[in-house]
N, C-alpha and C. Protein backbone atom coordinates (compact mmCIF):
# COMPACT_ATOMS: atom_id res chain seq x y z
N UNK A 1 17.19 -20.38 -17.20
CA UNK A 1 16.90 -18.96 -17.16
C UNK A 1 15.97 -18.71 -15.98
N UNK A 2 16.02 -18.13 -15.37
CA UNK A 2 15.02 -17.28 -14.05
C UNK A 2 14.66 -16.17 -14.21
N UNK A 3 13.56 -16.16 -13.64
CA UNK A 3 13.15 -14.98 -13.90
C UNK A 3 12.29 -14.71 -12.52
N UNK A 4 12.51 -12.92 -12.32
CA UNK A 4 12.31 -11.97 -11.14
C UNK A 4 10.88 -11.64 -10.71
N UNK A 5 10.29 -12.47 -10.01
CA UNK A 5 8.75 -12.17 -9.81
C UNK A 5 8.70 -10.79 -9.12
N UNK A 6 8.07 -9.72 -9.65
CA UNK A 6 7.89 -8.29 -9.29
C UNK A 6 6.36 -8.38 -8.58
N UNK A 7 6.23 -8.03 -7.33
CA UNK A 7 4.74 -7.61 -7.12
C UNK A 7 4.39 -6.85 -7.64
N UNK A 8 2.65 -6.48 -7.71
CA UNK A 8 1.62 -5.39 -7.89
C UNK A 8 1.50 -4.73 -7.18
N UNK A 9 1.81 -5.39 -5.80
CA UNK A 9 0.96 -4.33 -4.63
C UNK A 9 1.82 -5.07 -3.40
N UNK A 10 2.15 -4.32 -2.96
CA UNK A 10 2.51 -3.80 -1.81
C UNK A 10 1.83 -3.46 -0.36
N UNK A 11 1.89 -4.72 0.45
CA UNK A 11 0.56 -4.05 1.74
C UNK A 11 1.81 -3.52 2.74
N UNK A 12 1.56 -2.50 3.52
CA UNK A 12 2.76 -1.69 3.96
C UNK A 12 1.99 -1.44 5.41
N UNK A 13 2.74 -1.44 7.17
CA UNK A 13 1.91 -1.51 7.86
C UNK A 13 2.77 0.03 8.25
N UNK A 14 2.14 1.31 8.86
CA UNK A 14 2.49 1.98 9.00
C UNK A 14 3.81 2.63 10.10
N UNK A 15 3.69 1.09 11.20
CA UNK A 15 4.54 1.03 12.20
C UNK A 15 4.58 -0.24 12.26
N UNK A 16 6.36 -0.44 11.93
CA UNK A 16 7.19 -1.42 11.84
C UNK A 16 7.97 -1.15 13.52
N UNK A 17 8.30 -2.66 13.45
CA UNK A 17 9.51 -2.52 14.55
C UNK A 17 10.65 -1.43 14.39
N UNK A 18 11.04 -0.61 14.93
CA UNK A 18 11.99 -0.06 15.14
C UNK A 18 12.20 1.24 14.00
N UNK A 19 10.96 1.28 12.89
CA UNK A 19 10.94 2.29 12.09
C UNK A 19 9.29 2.93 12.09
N UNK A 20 9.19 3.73 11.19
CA UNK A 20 8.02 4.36 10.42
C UNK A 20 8.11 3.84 9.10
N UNK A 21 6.90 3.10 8.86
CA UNK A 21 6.91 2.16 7.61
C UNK A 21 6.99 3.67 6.43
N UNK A 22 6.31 4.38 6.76
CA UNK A 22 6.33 5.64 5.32
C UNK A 22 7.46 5.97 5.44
N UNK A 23 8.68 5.85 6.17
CA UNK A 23 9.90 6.50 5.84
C UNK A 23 10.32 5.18 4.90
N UNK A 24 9.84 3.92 4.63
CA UNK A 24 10.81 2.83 3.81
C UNK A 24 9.67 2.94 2.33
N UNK A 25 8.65 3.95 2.36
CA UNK A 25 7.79 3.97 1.18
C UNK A 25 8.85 4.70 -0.04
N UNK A 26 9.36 5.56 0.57
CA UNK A 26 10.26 6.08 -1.09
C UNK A 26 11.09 4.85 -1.55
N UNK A 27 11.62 3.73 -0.48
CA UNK A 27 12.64 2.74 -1.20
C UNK A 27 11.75 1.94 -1.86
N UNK A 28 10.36 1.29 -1.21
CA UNK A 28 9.78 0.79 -2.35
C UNK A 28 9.40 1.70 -3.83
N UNK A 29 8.97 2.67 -3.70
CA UNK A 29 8.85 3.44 -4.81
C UNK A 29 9.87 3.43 -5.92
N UNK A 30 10.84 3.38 -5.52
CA UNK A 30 12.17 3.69 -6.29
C UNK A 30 13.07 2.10 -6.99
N UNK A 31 12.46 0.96 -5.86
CA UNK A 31 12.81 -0.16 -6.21
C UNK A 31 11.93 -1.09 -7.29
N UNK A 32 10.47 -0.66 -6.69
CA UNK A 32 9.56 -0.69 -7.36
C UNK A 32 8.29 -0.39 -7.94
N UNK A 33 8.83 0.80 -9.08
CA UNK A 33 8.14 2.14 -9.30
C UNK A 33 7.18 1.72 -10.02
N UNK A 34 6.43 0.76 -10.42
CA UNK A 34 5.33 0.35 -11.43
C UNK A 34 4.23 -0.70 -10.07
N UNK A 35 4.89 -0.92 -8.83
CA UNK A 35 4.01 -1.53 -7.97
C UNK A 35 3.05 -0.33 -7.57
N UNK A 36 1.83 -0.80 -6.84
CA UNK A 36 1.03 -0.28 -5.98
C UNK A 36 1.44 0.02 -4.46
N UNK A 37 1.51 0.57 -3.59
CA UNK A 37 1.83 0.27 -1.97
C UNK A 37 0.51 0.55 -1.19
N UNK A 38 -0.31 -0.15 -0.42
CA UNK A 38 -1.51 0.33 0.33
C UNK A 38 -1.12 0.39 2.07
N UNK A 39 -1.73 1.20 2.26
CA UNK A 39 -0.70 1.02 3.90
C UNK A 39 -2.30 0.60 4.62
N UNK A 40 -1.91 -0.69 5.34
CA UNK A 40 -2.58 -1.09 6.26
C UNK A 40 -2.16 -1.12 7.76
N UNK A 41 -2.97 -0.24 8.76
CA UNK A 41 -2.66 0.06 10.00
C UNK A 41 -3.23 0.28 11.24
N UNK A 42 -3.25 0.32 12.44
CA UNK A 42 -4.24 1.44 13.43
C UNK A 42 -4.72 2.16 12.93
N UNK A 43 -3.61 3.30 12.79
CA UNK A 43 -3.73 4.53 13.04
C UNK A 43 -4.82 5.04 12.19
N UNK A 44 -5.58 5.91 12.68
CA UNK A 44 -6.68 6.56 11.92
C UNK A 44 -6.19 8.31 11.63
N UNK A 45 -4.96 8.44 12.22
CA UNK A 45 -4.69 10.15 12.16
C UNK A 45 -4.62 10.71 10.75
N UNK A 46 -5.72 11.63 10.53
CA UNK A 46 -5.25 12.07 9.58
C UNK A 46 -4.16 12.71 8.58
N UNK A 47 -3.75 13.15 9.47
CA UNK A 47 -2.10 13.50 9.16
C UNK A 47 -1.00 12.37 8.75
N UNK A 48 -1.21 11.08 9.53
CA UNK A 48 -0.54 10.13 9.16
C UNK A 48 -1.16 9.47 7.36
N UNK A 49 -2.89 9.82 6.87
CA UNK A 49 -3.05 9.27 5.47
C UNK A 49 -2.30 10.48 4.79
N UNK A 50 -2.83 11.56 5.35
CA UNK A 50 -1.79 12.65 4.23
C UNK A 50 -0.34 12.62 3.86
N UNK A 51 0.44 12.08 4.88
CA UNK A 51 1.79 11.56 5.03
C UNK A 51 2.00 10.45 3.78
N UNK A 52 1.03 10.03 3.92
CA UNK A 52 1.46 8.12 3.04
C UNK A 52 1.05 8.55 1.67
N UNK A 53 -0.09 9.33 1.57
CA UNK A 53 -0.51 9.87 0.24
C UNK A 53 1.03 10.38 -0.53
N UNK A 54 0.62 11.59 0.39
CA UNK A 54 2.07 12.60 -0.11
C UNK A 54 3.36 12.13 -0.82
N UNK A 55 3.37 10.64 -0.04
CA UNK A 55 4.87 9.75 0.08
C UNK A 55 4.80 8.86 -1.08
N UNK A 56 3.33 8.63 -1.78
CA UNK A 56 3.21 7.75 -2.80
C UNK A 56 2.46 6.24 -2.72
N UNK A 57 1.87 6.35 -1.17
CA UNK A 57 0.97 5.36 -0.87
C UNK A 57 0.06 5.42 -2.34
N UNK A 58 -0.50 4.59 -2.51
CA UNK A 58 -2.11 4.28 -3.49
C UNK A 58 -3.44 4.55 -2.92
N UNK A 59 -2.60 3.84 -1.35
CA UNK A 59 -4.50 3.76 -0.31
C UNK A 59 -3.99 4.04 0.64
N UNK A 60 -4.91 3.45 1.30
CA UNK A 60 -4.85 3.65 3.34
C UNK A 60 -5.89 3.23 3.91
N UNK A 61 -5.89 1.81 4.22
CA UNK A 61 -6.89 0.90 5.15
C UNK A 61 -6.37 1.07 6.58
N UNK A 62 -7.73 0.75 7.64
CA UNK A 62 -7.34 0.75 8.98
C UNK A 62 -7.61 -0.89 8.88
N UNK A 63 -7.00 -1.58 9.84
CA UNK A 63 -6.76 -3.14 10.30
C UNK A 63 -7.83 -3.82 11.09
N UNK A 64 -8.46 -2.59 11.60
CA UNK A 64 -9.98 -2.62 11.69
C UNK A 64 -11.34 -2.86 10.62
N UNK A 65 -10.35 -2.21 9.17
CA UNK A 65 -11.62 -2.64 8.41
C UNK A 65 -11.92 -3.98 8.08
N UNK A 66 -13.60 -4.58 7.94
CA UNK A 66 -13.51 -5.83 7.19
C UNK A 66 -12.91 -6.12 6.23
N UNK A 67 -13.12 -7.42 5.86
CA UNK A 67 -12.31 -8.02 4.83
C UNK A 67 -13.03 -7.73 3.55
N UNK A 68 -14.30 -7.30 3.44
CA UNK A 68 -14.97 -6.61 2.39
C UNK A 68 -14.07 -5.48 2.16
N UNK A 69 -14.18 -4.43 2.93
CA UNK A 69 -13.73 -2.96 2.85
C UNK A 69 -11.97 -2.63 2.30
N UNK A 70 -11.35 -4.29 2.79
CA UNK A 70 -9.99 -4.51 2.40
C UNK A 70 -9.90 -5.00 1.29
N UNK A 71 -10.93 -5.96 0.74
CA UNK A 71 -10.90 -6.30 -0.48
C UNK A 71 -11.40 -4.91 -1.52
N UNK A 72 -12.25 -4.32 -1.07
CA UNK A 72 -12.58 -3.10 -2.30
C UNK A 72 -11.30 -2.52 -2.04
N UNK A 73 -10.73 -2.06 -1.24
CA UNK A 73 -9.79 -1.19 -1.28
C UNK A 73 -8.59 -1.48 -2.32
N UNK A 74 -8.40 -2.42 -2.33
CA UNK A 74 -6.93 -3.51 -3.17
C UNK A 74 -7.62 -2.94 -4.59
N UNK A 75 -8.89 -3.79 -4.68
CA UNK A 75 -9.46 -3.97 -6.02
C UNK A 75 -9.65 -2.46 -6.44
N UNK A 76 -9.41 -1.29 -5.59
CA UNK A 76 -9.88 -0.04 -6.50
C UNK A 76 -9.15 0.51 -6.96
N UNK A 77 -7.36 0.45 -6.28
CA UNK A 77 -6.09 1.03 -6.27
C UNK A 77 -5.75 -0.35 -7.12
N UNK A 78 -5.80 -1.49 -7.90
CA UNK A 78 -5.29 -2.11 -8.56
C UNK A 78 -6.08 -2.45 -9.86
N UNK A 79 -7.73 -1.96 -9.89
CA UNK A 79 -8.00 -1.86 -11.51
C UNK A 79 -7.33 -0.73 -12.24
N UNK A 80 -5.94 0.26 -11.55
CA UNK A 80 -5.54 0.96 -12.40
C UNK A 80 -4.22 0.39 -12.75
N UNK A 81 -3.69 -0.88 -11.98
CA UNK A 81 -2.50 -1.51 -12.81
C UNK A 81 -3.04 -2.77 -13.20
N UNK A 82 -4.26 -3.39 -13.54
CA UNK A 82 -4.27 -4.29 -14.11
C UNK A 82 -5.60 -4.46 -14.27
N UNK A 83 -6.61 -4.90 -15.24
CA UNK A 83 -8.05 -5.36 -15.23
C UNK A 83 -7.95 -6.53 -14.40
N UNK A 84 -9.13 -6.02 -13.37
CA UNK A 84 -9.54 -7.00 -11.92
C UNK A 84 -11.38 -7.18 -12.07
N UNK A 85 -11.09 -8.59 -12.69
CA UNK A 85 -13.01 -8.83 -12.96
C UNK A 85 -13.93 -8.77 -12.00
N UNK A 86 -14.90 -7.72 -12.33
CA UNK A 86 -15.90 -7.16 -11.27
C UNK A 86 -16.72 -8.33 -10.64
């Protein structure tokens, strides 16, 4: 028997080769509607977090932030799909 390992979370970079990562956010949504998606990226435009929000992002880290600021970020958008010990 096998069985289908489903992620939690989803790190999503906002510019992919040859696309806009938020245009492939509704297929994760729809493929996998109980995951998290956090978009990690450059871009700081605001218009681009309102975009990812809107679209069903969770978060929105810049690739600039530390690895502190990346770790709270995961841990704040994922103590709501799972208890993550403080």
């Amino acid at each position: 028997m096998s069985t289908r390992s489903v992620p939690d979370l989803v790190l999503l970079d906002l510019r992919l080769p040859g696309m806009d990562g938020l245009d492939s956010l509704p297929c994760f949504k729809s493929t996998l509607p109980d995951a998290k998606v956090m978009i990690l990226t450059q871009s700081d435009d605001e218009a681009d977090v309102l975009r990812a929000i809107s679209r069903g992002a969770s978060g929105y880290l810049l690739k600039s932030s530390t690895l502190d600021q990346i770790t709270e970020g995961i841990r704040s958008i994922m103590v709501e799909r799972v208890r993550v010990p403080e």
